[in-house]
C-alpha atoms as a PDB file:
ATOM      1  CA  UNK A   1      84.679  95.784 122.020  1.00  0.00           C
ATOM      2  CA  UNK A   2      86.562  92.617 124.319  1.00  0.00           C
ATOM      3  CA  UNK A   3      88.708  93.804 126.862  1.00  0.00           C
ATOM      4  CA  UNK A   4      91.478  91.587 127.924  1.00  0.00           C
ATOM      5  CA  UNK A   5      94.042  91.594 130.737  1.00  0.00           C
ATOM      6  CA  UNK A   6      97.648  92.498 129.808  1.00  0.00           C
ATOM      7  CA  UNK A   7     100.479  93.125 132.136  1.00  0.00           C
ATOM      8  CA  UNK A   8      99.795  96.984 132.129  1.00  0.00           C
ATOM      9  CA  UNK A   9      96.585  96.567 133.012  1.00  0.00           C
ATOM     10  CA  UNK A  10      92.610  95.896 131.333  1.00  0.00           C
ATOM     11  CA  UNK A  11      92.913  96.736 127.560  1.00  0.00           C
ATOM     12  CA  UNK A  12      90.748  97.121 124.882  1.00  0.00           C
ATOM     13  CA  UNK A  13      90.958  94.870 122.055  1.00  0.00           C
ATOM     14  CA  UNK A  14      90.509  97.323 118.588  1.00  0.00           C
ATOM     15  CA  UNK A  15      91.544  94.888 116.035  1.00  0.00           C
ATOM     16  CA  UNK A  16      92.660  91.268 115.337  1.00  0.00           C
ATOM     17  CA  UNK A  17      93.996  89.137 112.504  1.00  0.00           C
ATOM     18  CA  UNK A  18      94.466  85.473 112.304  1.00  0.00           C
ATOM     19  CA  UNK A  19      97.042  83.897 109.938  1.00  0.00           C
ATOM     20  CA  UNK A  20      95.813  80.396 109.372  1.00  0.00           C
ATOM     21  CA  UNK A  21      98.585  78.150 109.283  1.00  0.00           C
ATOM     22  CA  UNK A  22      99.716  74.146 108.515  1.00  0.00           C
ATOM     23  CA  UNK A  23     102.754  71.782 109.103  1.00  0.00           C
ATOM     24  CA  UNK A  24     102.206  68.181 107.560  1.00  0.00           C
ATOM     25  CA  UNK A  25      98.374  67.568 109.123  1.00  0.00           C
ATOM     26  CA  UNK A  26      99.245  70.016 112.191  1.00  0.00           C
ATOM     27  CA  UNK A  27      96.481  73.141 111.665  1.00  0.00           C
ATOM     28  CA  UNK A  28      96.795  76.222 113.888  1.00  0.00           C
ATOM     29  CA  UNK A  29      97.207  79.917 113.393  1.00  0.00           C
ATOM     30  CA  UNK A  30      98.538  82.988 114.383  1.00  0.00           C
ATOM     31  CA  UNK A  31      96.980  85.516 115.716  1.00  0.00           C
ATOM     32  CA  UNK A  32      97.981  89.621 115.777  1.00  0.00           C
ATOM     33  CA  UNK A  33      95.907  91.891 118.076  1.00  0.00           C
ATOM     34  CA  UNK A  34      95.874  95.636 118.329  1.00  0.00           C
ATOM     35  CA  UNK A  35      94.922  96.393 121.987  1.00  0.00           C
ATOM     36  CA  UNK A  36      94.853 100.156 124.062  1.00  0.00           C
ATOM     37  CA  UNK A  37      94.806 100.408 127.613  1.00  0.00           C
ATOM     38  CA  UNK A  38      91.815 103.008 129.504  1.00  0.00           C
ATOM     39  CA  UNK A  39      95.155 105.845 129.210  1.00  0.00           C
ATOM     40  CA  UNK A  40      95.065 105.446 124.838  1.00  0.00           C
ATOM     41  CA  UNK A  41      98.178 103.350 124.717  1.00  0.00           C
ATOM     42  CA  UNK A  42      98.643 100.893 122.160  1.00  0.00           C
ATOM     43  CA  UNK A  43      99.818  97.392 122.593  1.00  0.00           C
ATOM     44  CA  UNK A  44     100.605  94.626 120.007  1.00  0.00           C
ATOM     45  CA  UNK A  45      99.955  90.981 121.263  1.00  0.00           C
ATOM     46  CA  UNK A  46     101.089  87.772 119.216  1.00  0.00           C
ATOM     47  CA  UNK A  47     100.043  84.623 120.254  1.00  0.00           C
ATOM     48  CA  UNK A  48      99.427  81.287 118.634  1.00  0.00           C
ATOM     49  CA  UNK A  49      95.988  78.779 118.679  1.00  0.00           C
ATOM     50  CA  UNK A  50      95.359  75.165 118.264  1.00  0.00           C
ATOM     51  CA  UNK A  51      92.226  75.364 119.475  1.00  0.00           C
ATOM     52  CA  UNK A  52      90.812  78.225 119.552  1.00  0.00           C
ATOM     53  CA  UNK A  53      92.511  79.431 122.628  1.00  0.00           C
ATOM     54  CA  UNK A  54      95.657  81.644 122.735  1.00  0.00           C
ATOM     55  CA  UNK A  55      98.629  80.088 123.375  1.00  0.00           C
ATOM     56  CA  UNK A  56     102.067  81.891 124.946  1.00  0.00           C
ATOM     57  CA  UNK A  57     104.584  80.940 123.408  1.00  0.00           C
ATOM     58  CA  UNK A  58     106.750  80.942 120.059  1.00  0.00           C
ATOM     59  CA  UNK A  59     104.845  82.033 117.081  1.00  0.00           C
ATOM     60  CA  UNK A  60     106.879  81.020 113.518  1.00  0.00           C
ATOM     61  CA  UNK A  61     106.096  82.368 110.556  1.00  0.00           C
ATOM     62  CA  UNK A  62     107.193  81.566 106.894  1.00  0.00           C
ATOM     63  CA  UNK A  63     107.257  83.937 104.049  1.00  0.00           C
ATOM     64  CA  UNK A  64     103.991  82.763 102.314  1.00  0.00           C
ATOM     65  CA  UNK A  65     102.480  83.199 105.692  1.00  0.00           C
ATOM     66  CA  UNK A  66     104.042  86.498 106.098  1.00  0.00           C
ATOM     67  CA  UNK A  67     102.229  87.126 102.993  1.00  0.00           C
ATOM     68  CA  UNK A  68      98.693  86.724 104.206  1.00  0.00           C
ATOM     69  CA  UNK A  69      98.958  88.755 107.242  1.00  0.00           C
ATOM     70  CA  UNK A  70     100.275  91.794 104.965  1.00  0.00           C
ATOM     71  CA  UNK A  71      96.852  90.756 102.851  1.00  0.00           C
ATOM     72  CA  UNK A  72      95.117  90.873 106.143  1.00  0.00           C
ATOM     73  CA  UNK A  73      96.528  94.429 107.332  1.00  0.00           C
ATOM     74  CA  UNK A  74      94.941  95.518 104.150  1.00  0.00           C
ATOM     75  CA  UNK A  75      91.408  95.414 106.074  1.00  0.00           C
ATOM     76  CA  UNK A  76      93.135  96.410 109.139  1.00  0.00           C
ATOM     77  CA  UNK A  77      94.901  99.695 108.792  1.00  0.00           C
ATOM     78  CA  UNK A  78      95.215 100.551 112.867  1.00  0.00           C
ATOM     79  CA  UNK A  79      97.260  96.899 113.117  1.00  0.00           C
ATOM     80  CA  UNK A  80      99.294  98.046 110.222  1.00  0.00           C
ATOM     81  CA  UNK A  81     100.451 101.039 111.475  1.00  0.00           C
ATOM     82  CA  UNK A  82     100.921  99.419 114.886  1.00  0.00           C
ATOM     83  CA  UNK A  83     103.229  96.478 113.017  1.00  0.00           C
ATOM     84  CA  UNK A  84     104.959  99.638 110.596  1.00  0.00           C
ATOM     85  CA  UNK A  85     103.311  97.184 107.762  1.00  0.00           C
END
């Protein structure tokens, strides 16, 4: 699995959904990422892409969106629980 730097230190990423997203011909997405540090704890990182990379940041939602990522969880029970989804 990646590992990623957080502000508590090198985590693990364990699972990740992206929530693809448009706004008049703007296309970008959301992205919700289950991560554990080396000691077992869990972390939740949001972020937003444009391009691929993740962005810091605001990350807006609307209800049909809010939709897809609870069809997402589906496939990702460990984010679920994480999210209380």
């Amino acid at each position: 699995m990646a590992k990623t730097a957080t502000p508590w230190g090198r985590a693990e990423l364990v699972e990740r959904v992206t929530v693809r997203q448009q706004a008049a011909e703007k296309r970008f997405a959301s992205v919700f990422e289950l991560l554990e540090t080396d000691r077992g704890e869990r972390l939740v990182r949001i972020a937003y892409t444009t391009t691929g990379a993740a962005r810091r940041g605001p990350v807006t939602l609307r209800a049909r969106d809010l939709e897809r990522l609870r069809e997402a969880l589906a496939e990702h029970p460990a984010l679920a629980e994480a999210l209380r989804m």
